[in-house]
Protein backbone atom coordinates (compact mmCIF):
# COMPACT_ATOMS: atom_id res chain seq x y z
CA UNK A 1 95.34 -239.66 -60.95
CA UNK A 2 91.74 -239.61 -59.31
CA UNK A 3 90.81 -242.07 -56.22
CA UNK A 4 88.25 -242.89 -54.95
CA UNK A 5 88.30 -244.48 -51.36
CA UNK A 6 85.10 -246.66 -50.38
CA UNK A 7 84.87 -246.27 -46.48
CA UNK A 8 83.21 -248.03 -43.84
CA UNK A 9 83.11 -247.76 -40.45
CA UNK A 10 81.17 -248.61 -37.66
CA UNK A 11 83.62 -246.92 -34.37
CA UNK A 12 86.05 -244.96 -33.66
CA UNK A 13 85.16 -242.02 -34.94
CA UNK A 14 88.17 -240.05 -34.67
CA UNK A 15 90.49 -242.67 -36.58
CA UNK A 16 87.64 -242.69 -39.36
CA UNK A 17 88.58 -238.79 -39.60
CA UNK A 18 92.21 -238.79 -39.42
CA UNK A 19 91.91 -241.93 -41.67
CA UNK A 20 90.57 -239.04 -44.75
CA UNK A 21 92.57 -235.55 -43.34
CA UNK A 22 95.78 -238.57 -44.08
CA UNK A 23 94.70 -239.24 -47.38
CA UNK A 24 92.60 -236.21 -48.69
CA UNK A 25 94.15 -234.58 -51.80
CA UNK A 26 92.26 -232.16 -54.63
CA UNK A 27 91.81 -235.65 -56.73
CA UNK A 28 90.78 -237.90 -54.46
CA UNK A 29 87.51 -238.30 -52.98
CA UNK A 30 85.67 -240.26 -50.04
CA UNK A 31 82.33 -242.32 -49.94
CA UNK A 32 81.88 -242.94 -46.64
CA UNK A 33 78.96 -245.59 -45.24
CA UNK A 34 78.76 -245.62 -41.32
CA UNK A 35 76.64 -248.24 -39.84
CA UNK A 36 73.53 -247.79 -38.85
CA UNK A 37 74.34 -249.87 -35.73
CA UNK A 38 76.97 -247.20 -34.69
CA UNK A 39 74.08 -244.78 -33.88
CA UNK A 40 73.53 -241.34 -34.33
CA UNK A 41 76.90 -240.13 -32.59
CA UNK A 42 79.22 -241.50 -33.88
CA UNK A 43 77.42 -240.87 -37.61
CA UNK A 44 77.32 -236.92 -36.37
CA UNK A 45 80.79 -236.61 -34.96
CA UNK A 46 81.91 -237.74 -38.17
CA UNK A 47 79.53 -236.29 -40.60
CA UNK A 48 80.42 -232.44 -38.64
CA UNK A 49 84.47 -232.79 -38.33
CA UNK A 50 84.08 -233.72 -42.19
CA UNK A 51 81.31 -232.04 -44.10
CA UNK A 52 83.49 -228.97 -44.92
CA UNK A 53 85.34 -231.47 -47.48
CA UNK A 54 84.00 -230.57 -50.67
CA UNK A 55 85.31 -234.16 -51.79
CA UNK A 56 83.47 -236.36 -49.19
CA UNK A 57 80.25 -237.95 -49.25
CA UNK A 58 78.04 -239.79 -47.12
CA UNK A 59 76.19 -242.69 -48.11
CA UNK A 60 72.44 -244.08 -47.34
CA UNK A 61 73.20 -246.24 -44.41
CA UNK A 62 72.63 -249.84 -43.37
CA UNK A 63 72.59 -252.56 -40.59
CA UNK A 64 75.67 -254.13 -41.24
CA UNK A 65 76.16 -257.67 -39.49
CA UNK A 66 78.89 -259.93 -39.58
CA UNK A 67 78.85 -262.55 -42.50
CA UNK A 68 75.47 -260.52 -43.45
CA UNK A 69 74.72 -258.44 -46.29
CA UNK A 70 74.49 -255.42 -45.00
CA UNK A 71 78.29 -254.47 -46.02
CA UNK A 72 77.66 -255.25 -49.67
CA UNK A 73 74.84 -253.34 -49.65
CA UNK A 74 77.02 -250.69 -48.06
CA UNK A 75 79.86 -251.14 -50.73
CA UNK A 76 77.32 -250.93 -53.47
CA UNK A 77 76.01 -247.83 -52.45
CA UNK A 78 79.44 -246.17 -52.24
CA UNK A 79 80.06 -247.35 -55.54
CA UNK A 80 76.90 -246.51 -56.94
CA UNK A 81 77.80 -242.97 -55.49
CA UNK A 82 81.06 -242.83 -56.63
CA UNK A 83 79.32 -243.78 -60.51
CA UNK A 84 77.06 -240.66 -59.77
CA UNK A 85 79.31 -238.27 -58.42
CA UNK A 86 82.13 -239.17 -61.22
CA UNK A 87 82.83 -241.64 -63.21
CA UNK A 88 86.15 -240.74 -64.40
CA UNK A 89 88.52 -242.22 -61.68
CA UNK A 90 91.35 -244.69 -61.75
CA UNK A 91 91.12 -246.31 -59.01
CA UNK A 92 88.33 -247.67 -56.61
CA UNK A 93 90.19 -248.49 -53.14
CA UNK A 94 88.02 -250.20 -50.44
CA UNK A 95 89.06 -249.49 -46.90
CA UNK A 96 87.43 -249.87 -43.40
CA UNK A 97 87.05 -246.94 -41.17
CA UNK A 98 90.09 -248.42 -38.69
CA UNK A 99 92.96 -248.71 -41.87
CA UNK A 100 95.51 -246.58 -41.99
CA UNK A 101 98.00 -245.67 -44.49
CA UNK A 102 101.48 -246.67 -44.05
CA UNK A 103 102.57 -244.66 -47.08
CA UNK A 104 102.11 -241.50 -48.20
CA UNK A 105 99.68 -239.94 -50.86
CA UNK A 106 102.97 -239.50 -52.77
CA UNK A 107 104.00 -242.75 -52.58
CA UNK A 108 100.42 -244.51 -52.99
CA UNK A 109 100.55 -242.77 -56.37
CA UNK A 110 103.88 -243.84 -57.34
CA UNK A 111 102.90 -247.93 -56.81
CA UNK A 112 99.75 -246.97 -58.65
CA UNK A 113 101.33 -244.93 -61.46
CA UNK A 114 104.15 -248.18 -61.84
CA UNK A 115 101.28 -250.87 -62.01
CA UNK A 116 99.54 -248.87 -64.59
CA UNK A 117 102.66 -248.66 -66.95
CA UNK A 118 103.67 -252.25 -66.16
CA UNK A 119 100.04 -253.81 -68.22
């Protein structure tokens, strides 16, 4: 099963990177948009604990304000990314930069795998 997880964050760049090293497998990658607002720091801490990932990607990035559309311009870039990079996955998760899984890849699988068979 291939994944792609839609990221955006605009803080707390350390949960943004434990957020992928949680959920980083061999078939699942990462389009990650950080927000312009966040400035150049927090893009760089991220961008250098996670550019050895051969599986993540960083998108063009944009003001994002609330109730403004900045994020969907930031969501449509990821998935315009995701389109270019591969268009072959199952499933297109959207997550902000402070979620954290609850389950594990293992089980995220399993309660994919069961609503695929169940249609």
């Amino acid at each position: 099963m291939k994944i792609a997880y839609i990221i955006s964050a605009y803080r707390y760049p350390h949960k943004v990177i434990r957020l992928v090293n949680k959920l980083n497998e061999s078939n699942n990658s990462f389009f990650i948009h950080i927000d312009k607002k966040a400035g150049d720091q927090t893009y760089e801490k991220i961008f250098n604990e996670l550019k050895h990932y051969h599986n993540v990607h960083f998108v063009k990035r944009y003001n994002c304000f609330y109730m403004g559309f900045g994020l969907i311009e930031a969501t449509l870039e990821c998935l315009r990314e995701a389109l270019r990079k591969d268009n072959s996955f199952d499933y297109l998760i959207n997550l902000s930069g402070q979620d954290y899984p609850i389950k594990t890849n293992a089980q995220i699988a399993k309660i994919l795998n069961f609503d695929k068979k169940s249609s």
